[in-house]
C-alpha atoms as a PDB file:
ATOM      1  CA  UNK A   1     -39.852 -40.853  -9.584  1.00  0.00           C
ATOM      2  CA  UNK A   2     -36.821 -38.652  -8.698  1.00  0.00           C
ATOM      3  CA  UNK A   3     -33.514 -39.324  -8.668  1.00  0.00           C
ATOM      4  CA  UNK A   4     -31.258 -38.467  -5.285  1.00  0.00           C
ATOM      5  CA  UNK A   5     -28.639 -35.927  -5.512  1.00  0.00           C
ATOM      6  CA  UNK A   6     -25.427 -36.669  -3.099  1.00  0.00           C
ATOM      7  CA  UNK A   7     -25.000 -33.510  -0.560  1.00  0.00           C
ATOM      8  CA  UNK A   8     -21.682 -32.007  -1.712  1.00  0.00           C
ATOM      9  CA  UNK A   9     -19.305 -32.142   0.807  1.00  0.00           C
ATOM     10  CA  UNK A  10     -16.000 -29.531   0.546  1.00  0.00           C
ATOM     11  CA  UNK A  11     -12.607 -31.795   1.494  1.00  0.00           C
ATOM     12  CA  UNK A  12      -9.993 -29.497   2.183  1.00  0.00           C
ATOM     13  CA  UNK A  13      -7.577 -29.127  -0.440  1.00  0.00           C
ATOM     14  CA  UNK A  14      -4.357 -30.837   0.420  1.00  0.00           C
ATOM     15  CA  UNK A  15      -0.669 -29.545  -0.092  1.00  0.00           C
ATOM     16  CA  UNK A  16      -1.952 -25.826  -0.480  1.00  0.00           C
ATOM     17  CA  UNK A  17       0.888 -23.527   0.984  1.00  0.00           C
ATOM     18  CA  UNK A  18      -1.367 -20.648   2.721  1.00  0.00           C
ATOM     19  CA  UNK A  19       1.557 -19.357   4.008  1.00  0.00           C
ATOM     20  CA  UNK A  20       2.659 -15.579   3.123  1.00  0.00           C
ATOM     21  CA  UNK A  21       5.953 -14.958   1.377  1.00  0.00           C
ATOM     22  CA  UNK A  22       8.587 -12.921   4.060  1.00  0.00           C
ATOM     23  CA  UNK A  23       8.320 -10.139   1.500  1.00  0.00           C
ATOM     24  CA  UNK A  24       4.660 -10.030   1.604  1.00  0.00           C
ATOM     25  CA  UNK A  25       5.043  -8.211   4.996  1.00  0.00           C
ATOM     26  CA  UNK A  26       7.858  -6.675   4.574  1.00  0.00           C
ATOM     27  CA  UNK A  27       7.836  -4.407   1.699  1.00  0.00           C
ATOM     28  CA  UNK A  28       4.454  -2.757   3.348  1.00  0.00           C
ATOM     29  CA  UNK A  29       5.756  -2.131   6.636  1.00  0.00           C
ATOM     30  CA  UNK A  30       8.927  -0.939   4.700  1.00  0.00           C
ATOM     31  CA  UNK A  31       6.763   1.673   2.706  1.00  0.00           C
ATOM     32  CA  UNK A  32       4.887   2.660   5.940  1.00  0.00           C
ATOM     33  CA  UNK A  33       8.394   3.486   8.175  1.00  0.00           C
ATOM     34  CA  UNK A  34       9.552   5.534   5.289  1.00  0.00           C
ATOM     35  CA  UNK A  35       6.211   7.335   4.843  1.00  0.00           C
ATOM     36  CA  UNK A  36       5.964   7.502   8.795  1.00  0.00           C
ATOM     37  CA  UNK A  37       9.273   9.220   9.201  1.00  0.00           C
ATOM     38  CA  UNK A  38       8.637  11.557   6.462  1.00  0.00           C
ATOM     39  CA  UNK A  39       5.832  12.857   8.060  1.00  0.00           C
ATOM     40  CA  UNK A  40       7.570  12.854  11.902  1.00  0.00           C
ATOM     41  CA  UNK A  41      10.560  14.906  10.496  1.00  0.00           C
ATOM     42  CA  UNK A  42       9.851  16.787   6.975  1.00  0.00           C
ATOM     43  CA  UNK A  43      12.894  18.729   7.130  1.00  0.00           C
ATOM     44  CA  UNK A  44      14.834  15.367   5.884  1.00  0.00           C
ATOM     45  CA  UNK A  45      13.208  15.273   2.794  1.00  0.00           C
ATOM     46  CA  UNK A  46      14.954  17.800   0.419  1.00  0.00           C
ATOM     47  CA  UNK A  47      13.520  18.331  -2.833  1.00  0.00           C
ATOM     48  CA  UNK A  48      15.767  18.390  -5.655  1.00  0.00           C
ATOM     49  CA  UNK A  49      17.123  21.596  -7.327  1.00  0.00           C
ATOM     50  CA  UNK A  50      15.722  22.671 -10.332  1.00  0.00           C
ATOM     51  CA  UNK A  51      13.608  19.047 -11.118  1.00  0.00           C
ATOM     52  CA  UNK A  52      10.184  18.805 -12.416  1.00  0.00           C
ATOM     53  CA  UNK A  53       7.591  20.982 -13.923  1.00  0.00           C
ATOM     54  CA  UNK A  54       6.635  23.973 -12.596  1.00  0.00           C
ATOM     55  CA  UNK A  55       3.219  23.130 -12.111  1.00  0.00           C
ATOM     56  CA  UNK A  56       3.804  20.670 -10.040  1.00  0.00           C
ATOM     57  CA  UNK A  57       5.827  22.826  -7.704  1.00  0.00           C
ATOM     58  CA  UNK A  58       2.390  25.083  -7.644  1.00  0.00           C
ATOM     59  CA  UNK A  59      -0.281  22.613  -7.835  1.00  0.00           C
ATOM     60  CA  UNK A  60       2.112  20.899  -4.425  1.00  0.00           C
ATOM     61  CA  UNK A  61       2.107  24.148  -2.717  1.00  0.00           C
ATOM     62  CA  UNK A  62      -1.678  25.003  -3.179  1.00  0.00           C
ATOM     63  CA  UNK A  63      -2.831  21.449  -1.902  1.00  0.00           C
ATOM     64  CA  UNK A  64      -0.017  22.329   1.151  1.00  0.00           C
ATOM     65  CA  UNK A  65      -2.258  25.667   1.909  1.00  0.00           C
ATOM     66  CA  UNK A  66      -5.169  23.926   1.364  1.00  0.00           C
ATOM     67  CA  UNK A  67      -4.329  21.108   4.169  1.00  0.00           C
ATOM     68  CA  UNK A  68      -2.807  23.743   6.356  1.00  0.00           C
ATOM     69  CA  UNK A  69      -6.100  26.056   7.084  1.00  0.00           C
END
């Protein structure tokens, strides 16, 4: 003889906030604008004098020819 097994039945969850946090949205669209208007006007973005390794400033400038042909 078998035994029945109740059909499981999914209840919603109650008092769950499924809401997003403001900053959620926010800090992405944030990062995009900045990254957006760096690329619309380059000549803003000023690289500082005499910072970083050198190889940096040559691997940067390769991967710019690179992307430019």
């Amino acid at each position: 003889m078998t035994a029945r097994t109740p059909a499981r039945t999914r209840t919603p969850a109650t008092g769950v906030d499924t809401r997003l946090p403001w900053w959620a949205l926010a800090l992405p669209v944030a990062a995009f604008v900045a990254l957006f208007l760096l690329i619309v006007d380059p000549g803003q973005a000023h690289a500082a004098a005499g910072a970083g390794d050198p190889a940096v400033g040559r691997f940067l400038e390769t991967l710019h020819r690179t992307l430019s042909r």
